[in-house]
N, C-alpha and C. Protein backbone atom coordinates (compact mmCIF):
# COMPACT_ATOMS: atom_id res chain seq x y z
N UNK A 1 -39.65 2.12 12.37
CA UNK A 1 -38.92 0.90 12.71
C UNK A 1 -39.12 0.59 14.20
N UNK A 2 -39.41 -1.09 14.83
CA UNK A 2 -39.55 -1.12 15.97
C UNK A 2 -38.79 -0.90 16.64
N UNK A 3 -37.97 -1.67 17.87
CA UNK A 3 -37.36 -1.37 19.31
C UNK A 3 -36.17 -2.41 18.45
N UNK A 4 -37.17 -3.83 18.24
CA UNK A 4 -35.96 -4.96 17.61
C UNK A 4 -35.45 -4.51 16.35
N UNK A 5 -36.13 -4.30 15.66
CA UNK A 5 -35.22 -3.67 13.95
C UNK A 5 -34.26 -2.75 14.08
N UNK A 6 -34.32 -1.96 15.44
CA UNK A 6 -33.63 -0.57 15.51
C UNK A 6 -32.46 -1.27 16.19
N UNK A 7 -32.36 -2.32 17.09
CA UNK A 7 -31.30 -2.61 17.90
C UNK A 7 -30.80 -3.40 16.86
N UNK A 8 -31.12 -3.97 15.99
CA UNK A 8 -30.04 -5.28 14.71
C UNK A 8 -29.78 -4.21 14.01
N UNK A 9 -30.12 -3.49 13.68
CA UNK A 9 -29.36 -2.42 12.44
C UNK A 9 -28.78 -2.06 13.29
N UNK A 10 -28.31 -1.78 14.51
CA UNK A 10 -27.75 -0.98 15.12
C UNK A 10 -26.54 -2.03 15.42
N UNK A 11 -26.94 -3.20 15.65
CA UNK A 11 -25.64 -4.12 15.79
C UNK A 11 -25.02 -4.84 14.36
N UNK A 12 -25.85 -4.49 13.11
CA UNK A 12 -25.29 -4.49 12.15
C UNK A 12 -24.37 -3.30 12.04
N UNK A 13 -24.41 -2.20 11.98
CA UNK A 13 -23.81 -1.45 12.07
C UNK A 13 -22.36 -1.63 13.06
N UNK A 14 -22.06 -2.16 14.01
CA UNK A 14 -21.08 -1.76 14.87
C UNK A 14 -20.25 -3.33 14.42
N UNK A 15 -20.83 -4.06 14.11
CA UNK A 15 -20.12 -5.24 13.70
C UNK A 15 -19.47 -5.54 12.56
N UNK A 16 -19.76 -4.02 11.73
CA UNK A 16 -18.57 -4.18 10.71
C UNK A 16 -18.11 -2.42 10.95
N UNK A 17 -18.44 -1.81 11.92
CA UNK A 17 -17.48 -0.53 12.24
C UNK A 17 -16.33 -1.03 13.50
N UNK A 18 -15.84 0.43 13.85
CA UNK A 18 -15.13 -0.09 15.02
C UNK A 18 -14.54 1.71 15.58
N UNK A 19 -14.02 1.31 16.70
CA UNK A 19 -14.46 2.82 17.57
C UNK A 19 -12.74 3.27 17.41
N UNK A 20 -12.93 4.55 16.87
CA UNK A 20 -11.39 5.28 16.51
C UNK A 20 -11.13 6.31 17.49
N UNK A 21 -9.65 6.68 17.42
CA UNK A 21 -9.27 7.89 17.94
C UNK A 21 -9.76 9.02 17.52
N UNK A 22 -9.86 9.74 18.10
CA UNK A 22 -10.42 11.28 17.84
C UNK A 22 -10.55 12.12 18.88
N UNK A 23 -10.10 13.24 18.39
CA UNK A 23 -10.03 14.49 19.32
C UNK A 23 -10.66 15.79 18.70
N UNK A 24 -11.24 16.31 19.98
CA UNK A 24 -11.97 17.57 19.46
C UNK A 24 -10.82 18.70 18.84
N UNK A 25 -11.31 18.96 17.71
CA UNK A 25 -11.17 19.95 16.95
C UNK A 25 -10.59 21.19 17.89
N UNK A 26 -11.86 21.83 18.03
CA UNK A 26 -11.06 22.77 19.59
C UNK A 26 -9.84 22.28 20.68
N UNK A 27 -9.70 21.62 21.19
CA UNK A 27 -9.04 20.88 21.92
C UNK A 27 -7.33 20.64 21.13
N UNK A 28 -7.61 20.38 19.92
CA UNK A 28 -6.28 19.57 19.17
C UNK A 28 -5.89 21.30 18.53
N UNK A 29 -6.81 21.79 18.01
CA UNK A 29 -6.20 23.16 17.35
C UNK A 29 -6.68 24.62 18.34
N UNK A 30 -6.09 24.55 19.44
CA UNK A 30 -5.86 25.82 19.96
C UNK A 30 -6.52 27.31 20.04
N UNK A 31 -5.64 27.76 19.03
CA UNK A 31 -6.05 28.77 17.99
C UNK A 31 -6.74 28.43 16.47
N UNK A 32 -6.67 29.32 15.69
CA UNK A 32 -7.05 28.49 14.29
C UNK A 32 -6.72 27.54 13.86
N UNK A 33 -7.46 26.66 13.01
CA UNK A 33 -6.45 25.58 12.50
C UNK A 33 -5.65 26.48 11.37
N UNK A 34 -4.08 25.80 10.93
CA UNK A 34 -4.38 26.37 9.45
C UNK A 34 -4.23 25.04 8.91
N UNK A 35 -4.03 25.28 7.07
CA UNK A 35 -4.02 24.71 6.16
C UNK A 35 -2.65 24.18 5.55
N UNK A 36 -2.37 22.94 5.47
CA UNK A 36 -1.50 22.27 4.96
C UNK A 36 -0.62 21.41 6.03
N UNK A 37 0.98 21.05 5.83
CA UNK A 37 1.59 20.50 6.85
C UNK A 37 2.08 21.48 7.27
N UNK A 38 2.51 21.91 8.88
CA UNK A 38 3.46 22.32 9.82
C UNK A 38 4.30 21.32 10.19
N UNK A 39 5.76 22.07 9.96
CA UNK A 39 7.07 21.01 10.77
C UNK A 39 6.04 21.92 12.18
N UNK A 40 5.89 20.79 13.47
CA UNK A 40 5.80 21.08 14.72
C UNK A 40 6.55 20.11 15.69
N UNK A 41 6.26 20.40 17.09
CA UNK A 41 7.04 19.66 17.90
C UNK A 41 5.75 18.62 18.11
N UNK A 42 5.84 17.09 17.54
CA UNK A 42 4.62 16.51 17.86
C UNK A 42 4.58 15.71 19.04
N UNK A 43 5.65 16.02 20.28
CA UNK A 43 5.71 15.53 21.28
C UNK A 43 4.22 16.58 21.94
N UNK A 44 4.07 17.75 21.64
CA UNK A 44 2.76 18.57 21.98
C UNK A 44 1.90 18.13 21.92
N UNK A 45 1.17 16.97 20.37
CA UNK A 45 0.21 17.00 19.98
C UNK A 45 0.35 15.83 20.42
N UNK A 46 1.28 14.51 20.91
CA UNK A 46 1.15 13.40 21.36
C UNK A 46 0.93 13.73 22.64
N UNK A 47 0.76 14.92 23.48
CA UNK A 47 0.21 15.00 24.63
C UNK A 47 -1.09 15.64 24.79
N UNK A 48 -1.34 16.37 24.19
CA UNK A 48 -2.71 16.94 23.52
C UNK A 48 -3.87 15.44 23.54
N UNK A 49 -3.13 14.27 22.16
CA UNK A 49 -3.88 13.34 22.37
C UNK A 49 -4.25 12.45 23.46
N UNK A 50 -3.13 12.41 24.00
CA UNK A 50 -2.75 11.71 25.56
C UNK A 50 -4.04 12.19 26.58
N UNK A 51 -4.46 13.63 26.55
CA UNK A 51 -4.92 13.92 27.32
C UNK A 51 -6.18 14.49 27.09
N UNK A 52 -6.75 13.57 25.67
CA UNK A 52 -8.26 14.51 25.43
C UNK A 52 -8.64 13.14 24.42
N UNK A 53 -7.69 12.13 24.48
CA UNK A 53 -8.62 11.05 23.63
C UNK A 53 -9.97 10.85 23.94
N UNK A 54 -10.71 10.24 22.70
CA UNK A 54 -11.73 10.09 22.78
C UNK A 54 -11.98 8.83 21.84
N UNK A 55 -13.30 7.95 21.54
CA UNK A 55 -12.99 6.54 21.08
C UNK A 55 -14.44 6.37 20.83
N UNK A 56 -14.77 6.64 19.36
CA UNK A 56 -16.19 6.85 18.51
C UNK A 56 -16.47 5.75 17.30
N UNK A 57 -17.55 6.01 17.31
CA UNK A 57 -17.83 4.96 16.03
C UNK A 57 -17.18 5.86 14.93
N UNK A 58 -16.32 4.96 14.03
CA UNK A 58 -16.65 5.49 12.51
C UNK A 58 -16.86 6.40 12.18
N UNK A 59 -18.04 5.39 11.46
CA UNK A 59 -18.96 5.84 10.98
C UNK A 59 -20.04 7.13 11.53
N UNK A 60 -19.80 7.80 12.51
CA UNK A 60 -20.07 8.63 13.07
C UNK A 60 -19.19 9.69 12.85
N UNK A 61 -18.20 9.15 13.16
CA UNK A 61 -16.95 10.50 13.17
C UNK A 61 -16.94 10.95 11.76
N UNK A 62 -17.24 9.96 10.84
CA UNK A 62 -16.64 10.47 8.98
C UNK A 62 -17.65 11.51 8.65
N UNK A 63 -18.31 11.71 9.72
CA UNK A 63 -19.80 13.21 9.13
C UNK A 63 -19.66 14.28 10.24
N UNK A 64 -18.76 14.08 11.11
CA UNK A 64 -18.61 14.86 12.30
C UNK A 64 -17.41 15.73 12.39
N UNK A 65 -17.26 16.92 12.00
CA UNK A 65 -15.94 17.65 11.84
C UNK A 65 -15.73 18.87 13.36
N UNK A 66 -16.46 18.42 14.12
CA UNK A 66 -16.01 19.23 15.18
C UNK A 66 -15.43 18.41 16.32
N UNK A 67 -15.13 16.82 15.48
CA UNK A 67 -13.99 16.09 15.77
C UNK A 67 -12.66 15.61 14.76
N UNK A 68 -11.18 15.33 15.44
CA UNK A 68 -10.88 15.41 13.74
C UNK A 68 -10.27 13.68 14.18
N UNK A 69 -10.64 12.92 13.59
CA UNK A 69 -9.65 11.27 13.56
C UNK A 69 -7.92 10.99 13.36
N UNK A 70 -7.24 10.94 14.72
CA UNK A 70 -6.27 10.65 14.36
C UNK A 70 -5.51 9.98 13.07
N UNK A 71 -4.77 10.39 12.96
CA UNK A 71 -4.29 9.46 11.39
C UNK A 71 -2.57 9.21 11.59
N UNK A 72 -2.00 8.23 11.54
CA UNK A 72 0.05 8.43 11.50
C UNK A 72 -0.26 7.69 9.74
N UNK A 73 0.45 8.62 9.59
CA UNK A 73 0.88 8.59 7.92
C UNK A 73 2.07 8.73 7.46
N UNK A 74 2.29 7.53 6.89
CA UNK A 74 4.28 7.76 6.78
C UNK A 74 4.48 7.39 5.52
N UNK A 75 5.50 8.01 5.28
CA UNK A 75 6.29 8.13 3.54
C UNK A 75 7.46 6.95 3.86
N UNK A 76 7.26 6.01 2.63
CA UNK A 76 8.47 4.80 2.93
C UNK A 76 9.52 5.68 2.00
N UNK A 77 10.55 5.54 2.30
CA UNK A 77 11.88 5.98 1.42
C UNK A 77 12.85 5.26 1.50
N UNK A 78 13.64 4.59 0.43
CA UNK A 78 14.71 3.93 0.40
C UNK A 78 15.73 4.85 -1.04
N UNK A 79 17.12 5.43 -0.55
CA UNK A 79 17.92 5.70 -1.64
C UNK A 79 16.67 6.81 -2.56
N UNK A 80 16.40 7.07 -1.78
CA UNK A 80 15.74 8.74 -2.87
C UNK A 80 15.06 8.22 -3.84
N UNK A 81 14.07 6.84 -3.24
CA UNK A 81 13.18 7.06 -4.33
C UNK A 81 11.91 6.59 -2.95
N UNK A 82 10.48 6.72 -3.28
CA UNK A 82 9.62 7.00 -2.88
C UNK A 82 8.33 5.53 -3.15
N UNK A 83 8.17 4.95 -2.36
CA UNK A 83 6.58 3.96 -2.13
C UNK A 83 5.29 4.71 -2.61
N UNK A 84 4.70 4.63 -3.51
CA UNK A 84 3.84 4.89 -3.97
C UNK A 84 2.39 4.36 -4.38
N UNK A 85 1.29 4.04 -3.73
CA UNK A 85 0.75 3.05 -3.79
C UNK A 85 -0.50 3.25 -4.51
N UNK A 86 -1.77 2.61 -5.43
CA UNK A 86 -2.72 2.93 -6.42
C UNK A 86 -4.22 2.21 -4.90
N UNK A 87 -4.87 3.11 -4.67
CA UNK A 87 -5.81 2.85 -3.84
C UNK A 87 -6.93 2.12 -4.73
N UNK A 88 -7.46 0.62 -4.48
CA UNK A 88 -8.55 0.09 -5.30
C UNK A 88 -9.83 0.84 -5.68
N UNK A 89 -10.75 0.36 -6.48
CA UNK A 89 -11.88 1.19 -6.12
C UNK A 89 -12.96 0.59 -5.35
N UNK A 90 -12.45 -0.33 -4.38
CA UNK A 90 -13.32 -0.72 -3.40
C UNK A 90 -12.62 -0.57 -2.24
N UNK A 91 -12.22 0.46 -1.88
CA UNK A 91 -11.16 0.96 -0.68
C UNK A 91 -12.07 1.11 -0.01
N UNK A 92 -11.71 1.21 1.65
CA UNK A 92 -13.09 1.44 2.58
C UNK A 92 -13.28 2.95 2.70
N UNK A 93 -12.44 3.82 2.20
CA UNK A 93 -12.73 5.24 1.91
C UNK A 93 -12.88 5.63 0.74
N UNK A 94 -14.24 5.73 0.48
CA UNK A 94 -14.77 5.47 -0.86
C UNK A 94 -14.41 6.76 -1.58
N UNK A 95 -14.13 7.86 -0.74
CA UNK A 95 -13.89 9.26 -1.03
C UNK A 95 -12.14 9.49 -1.84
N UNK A 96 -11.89 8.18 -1.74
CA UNK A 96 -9.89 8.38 -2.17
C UNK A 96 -10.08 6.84 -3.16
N UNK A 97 -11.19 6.49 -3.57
CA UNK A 97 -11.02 5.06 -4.46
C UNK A 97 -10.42 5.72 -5.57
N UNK A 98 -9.12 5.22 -5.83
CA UNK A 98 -8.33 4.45 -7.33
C UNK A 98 -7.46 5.67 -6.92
N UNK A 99 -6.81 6.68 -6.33
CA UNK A 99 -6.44 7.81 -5.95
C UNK A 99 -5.43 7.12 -5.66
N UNK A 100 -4.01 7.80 -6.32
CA UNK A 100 -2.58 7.51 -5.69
C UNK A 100 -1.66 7.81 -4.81
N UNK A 101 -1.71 7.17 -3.38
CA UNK A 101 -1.24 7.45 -2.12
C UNK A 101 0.24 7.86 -1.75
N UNK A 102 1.14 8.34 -1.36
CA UNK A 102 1.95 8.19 -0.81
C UNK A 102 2.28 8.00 0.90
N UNK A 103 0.86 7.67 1.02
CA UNK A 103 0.98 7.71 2.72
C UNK A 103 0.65 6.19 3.15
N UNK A 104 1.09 5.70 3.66
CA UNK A 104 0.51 4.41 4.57
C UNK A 104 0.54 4.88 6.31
N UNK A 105 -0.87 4.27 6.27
CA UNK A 105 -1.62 4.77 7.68
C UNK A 105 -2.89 4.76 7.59
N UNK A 106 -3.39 4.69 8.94
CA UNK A 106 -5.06 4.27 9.34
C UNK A 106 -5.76 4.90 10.51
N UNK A 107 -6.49 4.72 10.57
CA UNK A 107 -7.11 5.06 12.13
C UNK A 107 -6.36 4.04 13.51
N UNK A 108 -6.36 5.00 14.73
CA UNK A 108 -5.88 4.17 15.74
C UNK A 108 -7.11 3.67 16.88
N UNK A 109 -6.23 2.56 17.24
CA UNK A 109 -7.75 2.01 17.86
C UNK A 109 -7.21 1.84 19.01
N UNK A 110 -8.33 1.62 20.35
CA UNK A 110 -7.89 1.79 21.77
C UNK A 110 -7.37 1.18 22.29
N UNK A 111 -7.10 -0.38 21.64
CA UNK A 111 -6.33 -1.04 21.92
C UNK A 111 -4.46 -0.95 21.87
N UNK A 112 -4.49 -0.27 20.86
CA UNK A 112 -3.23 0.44 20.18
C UNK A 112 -2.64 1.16 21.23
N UNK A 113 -3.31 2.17 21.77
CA UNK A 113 -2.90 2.94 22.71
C UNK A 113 -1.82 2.71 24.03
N UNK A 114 -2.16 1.76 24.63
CA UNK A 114 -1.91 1.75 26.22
C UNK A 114 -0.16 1.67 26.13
N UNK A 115 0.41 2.75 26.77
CA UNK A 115 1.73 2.89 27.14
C UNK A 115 2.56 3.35 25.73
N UNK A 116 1.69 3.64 24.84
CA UNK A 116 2.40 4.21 23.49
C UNK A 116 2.27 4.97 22.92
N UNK A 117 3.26 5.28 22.03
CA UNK A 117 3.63 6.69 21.38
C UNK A 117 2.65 6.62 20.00
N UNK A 118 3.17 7.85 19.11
CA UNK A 118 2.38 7.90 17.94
C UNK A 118 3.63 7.23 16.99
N UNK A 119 4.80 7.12 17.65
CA UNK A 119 5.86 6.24 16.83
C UNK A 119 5.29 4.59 16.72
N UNK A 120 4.92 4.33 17.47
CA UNK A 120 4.62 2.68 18.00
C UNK A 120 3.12 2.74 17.30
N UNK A 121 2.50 3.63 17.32
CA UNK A 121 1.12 3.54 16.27
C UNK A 121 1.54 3.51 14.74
N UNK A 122 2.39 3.71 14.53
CA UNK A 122 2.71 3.93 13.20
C UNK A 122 3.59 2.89 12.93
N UNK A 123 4.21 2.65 13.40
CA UNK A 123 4.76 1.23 13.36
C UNK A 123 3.99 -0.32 13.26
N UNK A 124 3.16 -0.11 13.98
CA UNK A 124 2.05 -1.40 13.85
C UNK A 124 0.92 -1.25 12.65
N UNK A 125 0.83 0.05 12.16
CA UNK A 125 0.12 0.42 11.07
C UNK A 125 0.62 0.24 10.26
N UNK A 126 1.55 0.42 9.67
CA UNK A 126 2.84 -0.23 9.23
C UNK A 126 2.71 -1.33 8.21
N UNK A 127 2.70 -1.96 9.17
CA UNK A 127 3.18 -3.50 9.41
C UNK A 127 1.78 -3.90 8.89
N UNK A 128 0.56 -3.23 9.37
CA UNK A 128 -0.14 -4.10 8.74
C UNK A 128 -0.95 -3.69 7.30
N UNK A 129 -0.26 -2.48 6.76
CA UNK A 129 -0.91 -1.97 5.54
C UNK A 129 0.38 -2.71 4.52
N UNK A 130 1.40 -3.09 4.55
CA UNK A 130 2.97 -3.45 3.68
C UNK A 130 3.22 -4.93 4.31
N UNK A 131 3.91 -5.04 3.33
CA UNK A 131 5.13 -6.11 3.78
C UNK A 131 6.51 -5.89 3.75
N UNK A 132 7.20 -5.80 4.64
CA UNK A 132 8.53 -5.24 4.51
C UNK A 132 9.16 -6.12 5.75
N UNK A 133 10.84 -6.75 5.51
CA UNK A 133 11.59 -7.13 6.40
C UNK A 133 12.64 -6.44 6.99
N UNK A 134 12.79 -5.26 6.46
CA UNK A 134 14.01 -4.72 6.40
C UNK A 134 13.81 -3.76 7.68
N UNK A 135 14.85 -2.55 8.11
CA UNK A 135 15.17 -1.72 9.54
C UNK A 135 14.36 -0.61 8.98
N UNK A 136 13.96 0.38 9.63
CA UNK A 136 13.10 1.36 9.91
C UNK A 136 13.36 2.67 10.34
N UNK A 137 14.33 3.89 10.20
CA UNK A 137 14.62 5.11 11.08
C UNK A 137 13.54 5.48 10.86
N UNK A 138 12.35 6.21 11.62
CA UNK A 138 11.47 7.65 11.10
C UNK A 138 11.83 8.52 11.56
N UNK A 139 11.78 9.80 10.54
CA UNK A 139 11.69 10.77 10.68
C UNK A 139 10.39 11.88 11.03
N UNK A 140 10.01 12.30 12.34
CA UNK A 140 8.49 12.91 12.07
C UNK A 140 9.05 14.09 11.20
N UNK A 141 7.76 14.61 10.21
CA UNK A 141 8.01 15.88 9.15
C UNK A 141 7.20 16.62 10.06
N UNK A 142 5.75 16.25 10.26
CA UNK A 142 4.76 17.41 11.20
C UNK A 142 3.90 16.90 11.29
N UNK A 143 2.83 17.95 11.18
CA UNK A 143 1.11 17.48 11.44
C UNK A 143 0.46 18.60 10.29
N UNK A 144 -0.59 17.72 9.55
CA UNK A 144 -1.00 17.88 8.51
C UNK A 144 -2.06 18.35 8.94
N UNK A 145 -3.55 19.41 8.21
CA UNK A 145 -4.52 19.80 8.43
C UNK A 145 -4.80 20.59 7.23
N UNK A 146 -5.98 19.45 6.82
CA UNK A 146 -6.61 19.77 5.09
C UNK A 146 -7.93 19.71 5.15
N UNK A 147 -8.67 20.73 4.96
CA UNK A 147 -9.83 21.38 5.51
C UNK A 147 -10.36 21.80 4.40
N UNK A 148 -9.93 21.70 3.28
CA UNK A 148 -9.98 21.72 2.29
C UNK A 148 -11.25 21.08 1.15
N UNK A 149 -11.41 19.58 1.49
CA UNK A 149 -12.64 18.30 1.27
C UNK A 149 -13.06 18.21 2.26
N UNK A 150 -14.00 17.11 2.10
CA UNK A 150 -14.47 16.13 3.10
C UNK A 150 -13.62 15.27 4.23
N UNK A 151 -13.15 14.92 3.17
CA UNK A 151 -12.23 13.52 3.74
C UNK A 151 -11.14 14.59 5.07
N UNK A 152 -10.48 15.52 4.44
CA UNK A 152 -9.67 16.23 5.28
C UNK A 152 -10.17 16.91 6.26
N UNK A 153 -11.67 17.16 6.40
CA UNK A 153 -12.25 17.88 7.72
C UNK A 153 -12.46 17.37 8.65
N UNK A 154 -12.20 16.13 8.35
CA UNK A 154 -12.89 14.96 9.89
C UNK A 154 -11.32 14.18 10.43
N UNK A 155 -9.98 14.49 9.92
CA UNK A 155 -8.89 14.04 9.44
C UNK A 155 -7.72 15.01 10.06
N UNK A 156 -6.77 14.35 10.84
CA UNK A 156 -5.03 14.99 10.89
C UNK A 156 -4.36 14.23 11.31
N UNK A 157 -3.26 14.69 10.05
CA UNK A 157 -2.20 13.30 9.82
C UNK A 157 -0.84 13.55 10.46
N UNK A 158 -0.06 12.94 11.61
CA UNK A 158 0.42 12.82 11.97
C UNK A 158 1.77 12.12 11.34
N UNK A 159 2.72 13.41 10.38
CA UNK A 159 3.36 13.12 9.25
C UNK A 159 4.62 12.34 10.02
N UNK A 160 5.30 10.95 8.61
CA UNK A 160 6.43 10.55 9.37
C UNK A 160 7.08 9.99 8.27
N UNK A 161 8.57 10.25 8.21
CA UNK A 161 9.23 9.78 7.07
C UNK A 161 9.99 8.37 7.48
N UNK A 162 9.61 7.47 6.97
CA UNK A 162 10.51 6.25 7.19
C UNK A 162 11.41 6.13 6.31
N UNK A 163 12.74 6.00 6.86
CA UNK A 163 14.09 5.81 5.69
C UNK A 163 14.18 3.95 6.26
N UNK A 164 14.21 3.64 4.70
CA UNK A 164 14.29 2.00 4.71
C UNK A 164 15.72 1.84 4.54
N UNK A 165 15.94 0.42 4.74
CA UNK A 165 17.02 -0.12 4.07
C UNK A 165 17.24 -1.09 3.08
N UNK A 166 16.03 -1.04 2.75
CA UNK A 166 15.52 -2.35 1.77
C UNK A 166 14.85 -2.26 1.02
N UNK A 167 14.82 -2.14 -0.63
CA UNK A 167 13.77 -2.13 -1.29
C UNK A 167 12.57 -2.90 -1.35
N UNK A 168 12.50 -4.15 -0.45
CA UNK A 168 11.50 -4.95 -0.94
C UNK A 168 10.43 -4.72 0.12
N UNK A 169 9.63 -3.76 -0.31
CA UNK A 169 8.48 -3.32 0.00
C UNK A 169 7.08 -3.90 -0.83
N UNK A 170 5.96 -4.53 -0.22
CA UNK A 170 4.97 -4.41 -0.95
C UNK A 170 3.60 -4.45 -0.14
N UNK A 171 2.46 -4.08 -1.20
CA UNK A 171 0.88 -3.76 -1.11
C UNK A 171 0.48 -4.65 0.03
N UNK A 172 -0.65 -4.70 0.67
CA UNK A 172 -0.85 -5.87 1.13
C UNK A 172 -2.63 -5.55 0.54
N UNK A 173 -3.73 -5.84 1.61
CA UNK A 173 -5.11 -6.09 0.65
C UNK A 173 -5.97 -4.15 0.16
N UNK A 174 -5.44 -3.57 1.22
CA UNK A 174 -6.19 -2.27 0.90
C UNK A 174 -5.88 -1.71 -0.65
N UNK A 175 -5.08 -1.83 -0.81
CA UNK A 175 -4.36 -1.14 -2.02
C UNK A 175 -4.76 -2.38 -3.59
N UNK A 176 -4.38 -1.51 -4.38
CA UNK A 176 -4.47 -2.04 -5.90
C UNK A 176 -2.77 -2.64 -5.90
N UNK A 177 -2.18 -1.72 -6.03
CA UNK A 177 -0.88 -1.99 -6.46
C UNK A 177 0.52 -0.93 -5.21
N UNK A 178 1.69 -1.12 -5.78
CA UNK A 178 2.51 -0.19 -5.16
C UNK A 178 3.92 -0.34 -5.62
N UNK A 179 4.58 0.49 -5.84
CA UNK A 179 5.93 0.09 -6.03
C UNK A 179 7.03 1.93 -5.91
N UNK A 180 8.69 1.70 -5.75
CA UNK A 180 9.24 2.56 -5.48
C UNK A 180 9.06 3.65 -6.65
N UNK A 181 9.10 5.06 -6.38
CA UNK A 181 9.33 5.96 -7.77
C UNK A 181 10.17 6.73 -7.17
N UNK A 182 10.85 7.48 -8.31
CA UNK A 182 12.12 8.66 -8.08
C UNK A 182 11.42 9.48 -8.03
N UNK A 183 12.13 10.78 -7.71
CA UNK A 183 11.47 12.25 -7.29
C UNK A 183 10.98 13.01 -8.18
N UNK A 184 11.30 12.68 -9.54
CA UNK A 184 10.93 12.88 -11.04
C UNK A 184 9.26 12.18 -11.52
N UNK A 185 9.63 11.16 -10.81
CA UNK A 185 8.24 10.40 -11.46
C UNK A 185 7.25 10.71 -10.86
N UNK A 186 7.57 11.01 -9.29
CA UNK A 186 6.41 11.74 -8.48
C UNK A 186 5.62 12.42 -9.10
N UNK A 187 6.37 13.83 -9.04
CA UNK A 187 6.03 15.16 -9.48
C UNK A 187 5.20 15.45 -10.97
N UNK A 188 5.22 13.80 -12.16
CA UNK A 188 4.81 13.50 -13.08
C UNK A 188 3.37 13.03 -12.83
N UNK A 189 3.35 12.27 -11.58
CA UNK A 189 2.02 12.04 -11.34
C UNK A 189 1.16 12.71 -10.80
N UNK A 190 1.57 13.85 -9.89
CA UNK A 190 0.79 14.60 -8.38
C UNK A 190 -0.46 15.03 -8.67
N UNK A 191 -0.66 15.02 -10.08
CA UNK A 191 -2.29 15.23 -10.06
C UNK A 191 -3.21 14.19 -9.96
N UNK A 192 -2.88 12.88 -9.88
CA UNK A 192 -3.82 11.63 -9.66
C UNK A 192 -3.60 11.26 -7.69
N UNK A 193 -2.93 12.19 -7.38
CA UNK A 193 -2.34 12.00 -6.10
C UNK A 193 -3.76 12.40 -4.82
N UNK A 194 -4.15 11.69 -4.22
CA UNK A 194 -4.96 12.49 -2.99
C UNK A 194 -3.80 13.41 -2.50
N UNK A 195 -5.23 14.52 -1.65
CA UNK A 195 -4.64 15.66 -1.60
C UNK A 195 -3.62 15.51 -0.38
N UNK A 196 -3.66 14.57 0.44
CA UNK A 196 -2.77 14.59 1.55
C UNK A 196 -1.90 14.27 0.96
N UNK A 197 -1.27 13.48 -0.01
CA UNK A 197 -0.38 12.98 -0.76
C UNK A 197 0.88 14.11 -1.52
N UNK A 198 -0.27 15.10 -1.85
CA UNK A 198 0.10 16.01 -2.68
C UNK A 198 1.11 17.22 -2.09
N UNK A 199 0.26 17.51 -0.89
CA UNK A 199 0.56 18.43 0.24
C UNK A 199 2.20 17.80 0.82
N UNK A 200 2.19 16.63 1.23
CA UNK A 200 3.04 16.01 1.55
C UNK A 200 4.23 16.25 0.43
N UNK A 201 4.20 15.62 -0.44
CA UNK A 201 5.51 15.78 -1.38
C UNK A 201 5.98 17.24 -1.72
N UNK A 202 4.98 17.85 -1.94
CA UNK A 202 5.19 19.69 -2.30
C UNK A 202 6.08 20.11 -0.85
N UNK A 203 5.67 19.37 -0.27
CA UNK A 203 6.77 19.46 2.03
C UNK A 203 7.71 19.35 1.15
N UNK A 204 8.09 17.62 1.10
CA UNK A 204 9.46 17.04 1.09
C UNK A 204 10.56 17.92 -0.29
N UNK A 205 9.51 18.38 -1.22
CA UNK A 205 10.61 18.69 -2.27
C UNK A 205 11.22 20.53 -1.57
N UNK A 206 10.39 21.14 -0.90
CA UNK A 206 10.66 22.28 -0.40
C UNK A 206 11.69 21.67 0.72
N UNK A 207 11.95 21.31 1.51
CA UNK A 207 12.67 21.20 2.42
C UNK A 207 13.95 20.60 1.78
N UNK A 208 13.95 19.95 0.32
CA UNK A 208 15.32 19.17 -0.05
C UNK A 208 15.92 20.29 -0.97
N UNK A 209 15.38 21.58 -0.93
CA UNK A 209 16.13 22.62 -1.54
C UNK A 209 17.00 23.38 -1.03
């Protein structure tokens, strides 16, 4: 390929990517990583990020695991029952198409950043994966690390429980569908569940014992 073919694929490429958070692996996990969620203090790891961000293509990072992509991932809850959402099969993570979520959340971008928390990232992520009018407490649960697949090696989710006050929650374009379930209906589904999904609820039902 010439000099010109190599620079248009190359600006094809960046014109439908876009440059994410990410932090080195070493850097974010210390010591070993381990496996699953930790309740931690994520005022640590919001300084960790604070002080080792980094801001990559994509599409680069999704094959690169000796970086891992920020993620805030939050559980909607209203009255003890649970947001549950059906991922399309033309999701832009082709690795979780038709897979049933309980997390809403995305990659953070550098714009996102300046003067803010991982509360205020998750909040604007939010907002733009749902539709919801109603008030907002979160609760952080921890930080997730699933090393497990693909998808989870390049990936840590920055867990957060939102208690609603309002049922009227809904999908917006990423998703197929979504609606509230009880703690019963969950646990009926968890095998169609991605694994962050899974990990997550197996948290919440251990901690409500």
């Amino acid at each position: 390929m010439d000099k010109q073919a190599t620079k248009a694929a190359q600006t094809i490429i960046h014109d439908n990517d876009e440059r994410i958070l990410v932090v080195k692996r070493d850097l974010l996990f210390a010591q070993d990583a381990w496996q699953g969620l930790r309740s931690v203090d994520l005022s640590h790891y919001q300084a960790v990020v604070d002080s080792s961000a980094e801001f990559h293509w994509r599409s680069a990072m999704e094959e690169d695991p000796t970086y891992k992509q920020i993620i805030p991932y939050m559980i909607f809850e209203y009255q003890h029952t649970y947001f549950l959402m059906e991922r399309k099969s033309t999701a832009c993570e082709q690795r979780l198409k038709s897979k049933l979520s309980l997390g809403i959340g995305g990659h953070v971008r550098q714009e996102d950043m300046s003067g803010r928390t991982i509360f205020d990232w998750a909040r604007r992520e939010f907002h733009e994966e749902v539709s919801y009018q109603g008030k907002l407490d979160i609760e952080p649960l921890g930080v997730l690390n699933d090393d497990s697949n693909s998808v989870g090696q390049v990936h840590v989710g920055f867990i957060l429980m939102l208690h609603g006050n309002s049922p009227d929650i809904a999908i917006k374009s990423e998703h197929k569908q979504g609606m509230l379930y009880t703690g019963e209906a969950l646990t009926l589904c968890i095998d169609r569940m991605e694994s962050w999904s899974q990990i997550v609820w197996q948290h919440i039902q251990s901690i409500k014992k």
